[in-house]
Protein backbone atom coordinates (compact mmCIF):
# COMPACT_ATOMS: atom_id res chain seq x y z
CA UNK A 1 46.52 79.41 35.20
CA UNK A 2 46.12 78.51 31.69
CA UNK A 3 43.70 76.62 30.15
CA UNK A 4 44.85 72.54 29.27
CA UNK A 5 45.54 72.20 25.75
CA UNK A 6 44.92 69.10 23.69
CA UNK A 7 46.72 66.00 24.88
CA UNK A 8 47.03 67.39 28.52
CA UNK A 9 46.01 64.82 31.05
CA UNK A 10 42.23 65.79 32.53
CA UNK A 11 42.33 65.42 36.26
CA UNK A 12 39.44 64.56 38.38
CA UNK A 13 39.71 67.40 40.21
CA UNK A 14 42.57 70.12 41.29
CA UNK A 15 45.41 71.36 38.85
CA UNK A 16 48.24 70.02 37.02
CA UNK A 17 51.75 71.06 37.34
CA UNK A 18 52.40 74.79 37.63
CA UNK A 19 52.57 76.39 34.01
CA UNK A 20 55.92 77.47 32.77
CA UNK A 21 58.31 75.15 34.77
CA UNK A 22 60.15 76.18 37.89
CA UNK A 23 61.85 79.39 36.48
CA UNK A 24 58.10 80.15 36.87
CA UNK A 25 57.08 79.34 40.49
CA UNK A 26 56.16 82.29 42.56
CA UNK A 27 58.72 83.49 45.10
CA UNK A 28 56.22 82.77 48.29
CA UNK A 29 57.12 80.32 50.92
CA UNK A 30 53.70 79.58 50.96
CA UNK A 31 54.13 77.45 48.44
CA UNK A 32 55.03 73.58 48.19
CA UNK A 33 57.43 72.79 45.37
CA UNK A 34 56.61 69.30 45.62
CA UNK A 35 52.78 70.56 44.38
CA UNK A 36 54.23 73.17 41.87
CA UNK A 37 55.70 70.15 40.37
CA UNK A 38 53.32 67.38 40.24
CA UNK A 39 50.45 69.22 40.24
CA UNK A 40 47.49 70.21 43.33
CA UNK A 41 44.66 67.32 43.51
CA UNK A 42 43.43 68.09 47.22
CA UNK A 43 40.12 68.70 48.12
CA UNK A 44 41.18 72.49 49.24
CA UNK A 45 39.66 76.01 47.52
CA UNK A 46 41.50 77.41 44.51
CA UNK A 47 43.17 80.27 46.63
CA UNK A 48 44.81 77.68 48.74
CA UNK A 49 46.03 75.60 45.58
CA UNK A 50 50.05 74.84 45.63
CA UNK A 51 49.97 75.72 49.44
CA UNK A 52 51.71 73.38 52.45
CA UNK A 53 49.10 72.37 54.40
CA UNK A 54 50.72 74.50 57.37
CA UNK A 55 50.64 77.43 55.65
CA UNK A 56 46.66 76.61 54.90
CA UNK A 57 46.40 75.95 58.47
CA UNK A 58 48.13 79.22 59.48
CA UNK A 59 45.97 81.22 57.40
CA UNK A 60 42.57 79.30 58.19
CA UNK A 61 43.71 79.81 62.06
CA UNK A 62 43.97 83.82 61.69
CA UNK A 63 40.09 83.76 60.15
CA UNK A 64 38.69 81.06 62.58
CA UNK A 65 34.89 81.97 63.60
CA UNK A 66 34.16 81.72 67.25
CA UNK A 67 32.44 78.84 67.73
CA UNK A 68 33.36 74.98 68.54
CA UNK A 69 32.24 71.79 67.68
CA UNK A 70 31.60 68.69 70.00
CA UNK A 71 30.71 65.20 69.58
CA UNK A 72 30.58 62.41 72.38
CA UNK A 73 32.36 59.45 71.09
CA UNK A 74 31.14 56.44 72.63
CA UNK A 75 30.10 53.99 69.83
CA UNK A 76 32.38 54.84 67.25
CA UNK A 77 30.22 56.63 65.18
CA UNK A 78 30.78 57.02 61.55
CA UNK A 79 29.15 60.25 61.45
CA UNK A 80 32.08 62.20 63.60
CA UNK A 81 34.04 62.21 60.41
CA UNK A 82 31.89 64.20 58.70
CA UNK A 83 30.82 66.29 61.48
CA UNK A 84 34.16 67.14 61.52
CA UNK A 85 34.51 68.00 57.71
CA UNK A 86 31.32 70.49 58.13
CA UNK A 87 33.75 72.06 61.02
CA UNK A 88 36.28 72.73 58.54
CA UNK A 89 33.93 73.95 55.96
CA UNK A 90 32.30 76.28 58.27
CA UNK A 91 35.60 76.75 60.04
CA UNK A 92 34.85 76.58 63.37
CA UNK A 93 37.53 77.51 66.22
CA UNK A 94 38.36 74.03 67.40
CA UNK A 95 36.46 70.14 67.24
CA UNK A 96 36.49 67.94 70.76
CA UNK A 97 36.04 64.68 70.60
CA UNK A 98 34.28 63.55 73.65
CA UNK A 99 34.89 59.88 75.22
CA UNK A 100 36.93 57.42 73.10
CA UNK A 101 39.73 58.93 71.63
CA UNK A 102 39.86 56.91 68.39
CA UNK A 103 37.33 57.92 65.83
CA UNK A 104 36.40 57.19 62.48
CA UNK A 105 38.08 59.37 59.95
CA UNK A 106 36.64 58.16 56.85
CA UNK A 107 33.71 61.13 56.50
CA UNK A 108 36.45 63.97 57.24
CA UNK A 109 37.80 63.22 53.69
CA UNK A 110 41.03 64.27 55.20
CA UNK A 111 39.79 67.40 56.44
CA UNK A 112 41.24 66.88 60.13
CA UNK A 113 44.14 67.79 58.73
CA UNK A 114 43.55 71.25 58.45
CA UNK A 115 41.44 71.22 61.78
CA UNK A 116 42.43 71.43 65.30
CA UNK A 117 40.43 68.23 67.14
CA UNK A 118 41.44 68.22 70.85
CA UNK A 119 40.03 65.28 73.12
CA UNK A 120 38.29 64.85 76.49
CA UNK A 121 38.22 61.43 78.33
CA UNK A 122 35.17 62.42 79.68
CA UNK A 123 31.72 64.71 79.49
CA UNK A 124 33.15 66.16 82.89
CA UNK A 125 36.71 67.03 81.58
CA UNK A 126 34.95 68.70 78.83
CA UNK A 127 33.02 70.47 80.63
CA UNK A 128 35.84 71.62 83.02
CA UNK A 129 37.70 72.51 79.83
CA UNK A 130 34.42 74.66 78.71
CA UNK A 131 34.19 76.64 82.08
CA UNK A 132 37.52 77.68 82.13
CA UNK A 133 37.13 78.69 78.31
CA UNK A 134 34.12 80.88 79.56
CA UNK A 135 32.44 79.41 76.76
CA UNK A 136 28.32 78.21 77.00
CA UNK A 137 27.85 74.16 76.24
CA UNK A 138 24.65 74.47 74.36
CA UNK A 139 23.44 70.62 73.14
CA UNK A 140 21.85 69.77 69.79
CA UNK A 141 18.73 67.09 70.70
CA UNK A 142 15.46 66.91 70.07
CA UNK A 143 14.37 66.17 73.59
CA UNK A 144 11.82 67.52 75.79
CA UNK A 145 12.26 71.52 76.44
CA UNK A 146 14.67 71.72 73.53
CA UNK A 147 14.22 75.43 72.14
CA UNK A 148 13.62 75.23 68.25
CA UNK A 149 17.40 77.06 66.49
CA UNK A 150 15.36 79.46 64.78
CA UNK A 151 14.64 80.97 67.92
CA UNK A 152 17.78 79.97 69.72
CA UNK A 153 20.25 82.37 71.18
CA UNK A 154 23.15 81.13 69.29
CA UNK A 155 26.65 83.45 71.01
CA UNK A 156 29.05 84.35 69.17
CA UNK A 157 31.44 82.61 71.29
CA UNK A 158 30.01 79.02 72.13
CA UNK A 159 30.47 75.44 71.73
CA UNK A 160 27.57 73.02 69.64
CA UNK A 161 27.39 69.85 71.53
CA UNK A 162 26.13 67.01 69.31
CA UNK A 163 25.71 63.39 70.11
CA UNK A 164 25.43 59.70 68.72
CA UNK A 165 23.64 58.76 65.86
CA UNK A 166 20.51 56.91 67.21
CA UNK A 167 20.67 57.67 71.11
CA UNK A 168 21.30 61.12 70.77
CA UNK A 169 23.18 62.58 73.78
CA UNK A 170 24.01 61.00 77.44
CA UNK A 171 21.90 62.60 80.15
CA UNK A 172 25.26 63.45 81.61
CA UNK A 173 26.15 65.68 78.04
CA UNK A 174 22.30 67.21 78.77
CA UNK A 175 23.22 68.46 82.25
CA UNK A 176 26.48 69.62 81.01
CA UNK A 177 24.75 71.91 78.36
CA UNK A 178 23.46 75.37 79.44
CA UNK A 179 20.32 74.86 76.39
CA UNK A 180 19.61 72.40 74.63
CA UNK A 181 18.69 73.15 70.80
CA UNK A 182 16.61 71.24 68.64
CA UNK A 183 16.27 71.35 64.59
CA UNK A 184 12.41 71.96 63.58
CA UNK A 185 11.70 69.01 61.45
CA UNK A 186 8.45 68.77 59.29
CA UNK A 187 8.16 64.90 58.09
CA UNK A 188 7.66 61.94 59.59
CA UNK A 189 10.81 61.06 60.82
CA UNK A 190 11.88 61.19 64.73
CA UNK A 191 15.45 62.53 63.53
CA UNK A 192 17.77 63.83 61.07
CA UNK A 193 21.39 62.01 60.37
CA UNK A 194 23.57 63.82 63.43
CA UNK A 195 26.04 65.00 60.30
CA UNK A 196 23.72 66.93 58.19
CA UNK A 197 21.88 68.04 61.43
CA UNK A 198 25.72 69.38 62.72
CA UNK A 199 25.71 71.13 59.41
CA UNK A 200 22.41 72.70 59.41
CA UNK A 201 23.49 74.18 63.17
CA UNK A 202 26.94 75.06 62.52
CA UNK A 203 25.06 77.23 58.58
CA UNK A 204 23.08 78.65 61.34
CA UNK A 205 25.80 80.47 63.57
CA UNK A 206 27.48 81.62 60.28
CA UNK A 207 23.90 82.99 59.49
CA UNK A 208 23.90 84.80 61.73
CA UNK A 209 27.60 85.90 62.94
CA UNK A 210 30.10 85.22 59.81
């Protein structure tokens, strides 16, 4: 890409058309003419600029890490949406929404898009769906007998269970979990927001396994 000269409209963020017109545009069905065009201004990483969003998807779902994300849904929270975006950035295997199926989309910043979100009606369908997945529920709370995530056993193949802002999770999520993980804290405060504390955990497994 070229730099903008003078004149050249400054974008917030992403790219401008592609340089040189269309007897320019890479041969690569990868591509999106529509973005070659008119320019790239999604929130996506320079290597994915120009790209249809199913080819980002396809490539994103040949790298995916081995863990999942899940967050019970039962009072709308506005943090799910950017639970969610941390999934993407971390790219986890798969988010499940537990409970309601709605959910507020405003934190993902349109990152769902590129993210596969499946949903349970209940903490026992997820769980069913778990078992059968062979893969260990392991709860993010800061209750009693929580083991501290520094000295967590963290698989490589898992799912992070993380709950309401405020309440935390149900006992019925707890009993579903095979651990239950809690972030060290330091201050005064009982608890961190449930989004940056699904980021710190989800940094964690990359840590450690990416």
């Amino acid at each position: 890409m070229t730099d903008p000269t003078p004149g050249d409209p400054v974008l917030p963020h992403g790219v401008g058309p592609w340089p040189g017109g269309p007897d320019g545009w890479p041969d690569d069905p990868r591509y999106d003419p529509e973005l070659l065009a008119h320019g790239d201004s999604r929130n996506v990483v320079d290597a994915y600029r120009y790209w249809t969003m199913d080819a980002i998807v396809d490539d994103l779902d040949r790298r995916r890490h081995g863990f999942h994300v899940a967050i019970e849904n039962w009072q709308h929270d506005m943090n799910i949406g950017s639970i969610v975006r941390s999934a993407n950035a971390f790219l986890a295997a798969e988010v499940h929404i537990v409970g309601r199926r709605r959910w507020n989309r405003r934190g993902a910043m349109v990152t769902d898009r590129y993210q596969h979100v499946r949903h349970h009606e209940s903490v026992a369908a997820f769980r069913e769906w778990a078992d059968a997945a062979s893969l260990p529920i392991l709860a993010i709370d800061n209750v009693d007998g929580s083991v501290p995530l520094d000295r967590a056993d963290l698989p490589e193949r898992c799912v992070l269970l993380f709950g309401q802002e405020g309440p935390g999770l149900s006992p019925e999520a707890l009993a579903a979990a095979s651990t239950v993980i809690e972030i060290t804290q330091y201050g005064s405060t009982r608890s961190i927001n449930a989004s940056a504390a699904g980021a710190v955990v989800m940094y964690e497994w990359c840590r450690r396994w990416a």
